[in-house]
Protein backbone atom coordinates (compact mmCIF):
# COMPACT_ATOMS: atom_id res chain seq x y z
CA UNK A 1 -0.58 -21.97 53.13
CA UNK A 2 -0.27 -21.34 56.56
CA UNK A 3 -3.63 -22.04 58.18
CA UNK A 4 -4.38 -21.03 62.25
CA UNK A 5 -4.65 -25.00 63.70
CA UNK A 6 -8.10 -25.22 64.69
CA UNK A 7 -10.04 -24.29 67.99
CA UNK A 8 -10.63 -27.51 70.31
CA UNK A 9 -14.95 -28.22 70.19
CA UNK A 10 -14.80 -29.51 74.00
CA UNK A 11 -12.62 -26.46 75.70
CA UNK A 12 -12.31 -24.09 73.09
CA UNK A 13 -8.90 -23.99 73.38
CA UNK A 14 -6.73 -22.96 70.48
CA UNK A 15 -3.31 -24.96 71.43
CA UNK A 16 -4.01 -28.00 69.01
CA UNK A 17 -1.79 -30.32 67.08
CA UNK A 18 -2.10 -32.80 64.13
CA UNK A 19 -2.71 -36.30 66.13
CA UNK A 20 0.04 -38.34 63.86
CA UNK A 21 -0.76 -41.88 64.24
CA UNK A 22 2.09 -44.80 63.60
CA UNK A 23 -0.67 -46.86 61.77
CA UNK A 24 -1.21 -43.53 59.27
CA UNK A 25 2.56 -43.00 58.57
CA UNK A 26 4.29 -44.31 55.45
CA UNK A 27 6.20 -47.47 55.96
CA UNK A 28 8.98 -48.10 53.61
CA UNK A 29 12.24 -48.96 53.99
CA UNK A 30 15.23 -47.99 51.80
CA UNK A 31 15.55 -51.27 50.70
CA UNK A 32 12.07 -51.64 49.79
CA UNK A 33 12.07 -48.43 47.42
CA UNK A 34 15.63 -49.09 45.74
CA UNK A 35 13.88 -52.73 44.80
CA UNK A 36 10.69 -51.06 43.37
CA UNK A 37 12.92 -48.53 41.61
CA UNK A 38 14.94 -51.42 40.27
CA UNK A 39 12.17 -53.16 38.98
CA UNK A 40 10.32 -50.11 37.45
CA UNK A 41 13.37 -49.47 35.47
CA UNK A 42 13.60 -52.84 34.48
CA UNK A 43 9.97 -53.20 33.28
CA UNK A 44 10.88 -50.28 31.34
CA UNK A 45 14.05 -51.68 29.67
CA UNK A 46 11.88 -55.26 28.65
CA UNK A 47 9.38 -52.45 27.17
CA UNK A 48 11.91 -50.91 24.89
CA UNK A 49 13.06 -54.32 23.80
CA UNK A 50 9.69 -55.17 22.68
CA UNK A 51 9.23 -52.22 20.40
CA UNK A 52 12.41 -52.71 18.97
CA UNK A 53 12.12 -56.54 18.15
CA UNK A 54 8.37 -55.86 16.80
CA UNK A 55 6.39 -54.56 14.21
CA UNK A 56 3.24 -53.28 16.88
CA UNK A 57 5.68 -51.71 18.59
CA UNK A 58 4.08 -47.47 17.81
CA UNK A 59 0.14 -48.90 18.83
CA UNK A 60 1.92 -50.81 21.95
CA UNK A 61 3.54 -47.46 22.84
CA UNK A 62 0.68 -45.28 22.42
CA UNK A 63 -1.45 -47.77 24.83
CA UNK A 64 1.21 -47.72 27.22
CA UNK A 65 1.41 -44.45 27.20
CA UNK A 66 -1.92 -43.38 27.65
CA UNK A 67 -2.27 -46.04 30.66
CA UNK A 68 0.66 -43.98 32.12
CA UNK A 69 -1.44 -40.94 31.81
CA UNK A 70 -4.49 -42.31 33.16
CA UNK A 71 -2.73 -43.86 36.25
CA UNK A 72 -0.76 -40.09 36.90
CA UNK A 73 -4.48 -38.69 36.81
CA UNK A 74 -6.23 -40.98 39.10
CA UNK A 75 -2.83 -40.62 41.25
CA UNK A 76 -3.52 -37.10 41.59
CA UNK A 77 -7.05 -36.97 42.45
CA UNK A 78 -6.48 -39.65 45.06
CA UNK A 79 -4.05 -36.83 46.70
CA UNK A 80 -6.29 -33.91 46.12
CA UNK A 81 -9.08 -35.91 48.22
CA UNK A 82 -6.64 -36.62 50.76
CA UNK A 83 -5.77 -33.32 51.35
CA UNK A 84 -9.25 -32.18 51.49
CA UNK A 85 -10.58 -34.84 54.29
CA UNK A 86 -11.31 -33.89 57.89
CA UNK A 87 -7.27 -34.55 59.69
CA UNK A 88 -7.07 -35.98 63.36
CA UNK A 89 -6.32 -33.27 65.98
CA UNK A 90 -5.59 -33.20 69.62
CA UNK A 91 -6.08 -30.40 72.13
CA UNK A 92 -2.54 -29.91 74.59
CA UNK A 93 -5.20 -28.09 77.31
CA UNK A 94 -7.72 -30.87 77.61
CA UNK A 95 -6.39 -34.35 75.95
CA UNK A 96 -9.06 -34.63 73.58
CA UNK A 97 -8.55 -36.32 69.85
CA UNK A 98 -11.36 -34.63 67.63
CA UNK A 99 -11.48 -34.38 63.62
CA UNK A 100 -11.26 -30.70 61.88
């Protein structure tokens, strides 16, 4: 998808960039995402254990499956309204921050 950026509203001018802010970028360090990796997977093993050692083991699984689900979905819509919201822009002619 490779979109023309769009025209500046005070000058008109058509040399615009995405305004990237250091508040809007992702913040994670390696560190941070090997730990919630680790734990995920750990979670995971403690879930396996349970089903093994019980006899609700096939309902548990089914629940926790279909709360996977759900969270996947509602992940995904959260990024398709991202992606459709109004992005910060500034003009390189005039200085100006404005939202397209």
């Amino acid at each position: 998808m490779n979109r023309q950026p769009p025209r500046c509203p005070a000058c008109g001018s058509s040399a615009t960039l995405p305004f990237e802010n250091e508040e809007n970028a992702a913040a994670g360090s390696f560190v941070e995402i090997l730990l919630g990796a680790f734990i995920f997977f750990l979670f995971l093993f403690l879930a396996f254990l349970l089903f093994l050692l019980s006899r609700a083991g096939i309902p548990v699984a089914v629940i926790l499956i279909m709360a996977v689900f759900l969270f996947w979905r509602r992940k995904k819509e959260k990024r398709r309204q991202a992606k459709s919201r109004a992005h910060d822009f500034v003009c390189l002619d005039c200085s100006r921050n404005f939202k397209a």
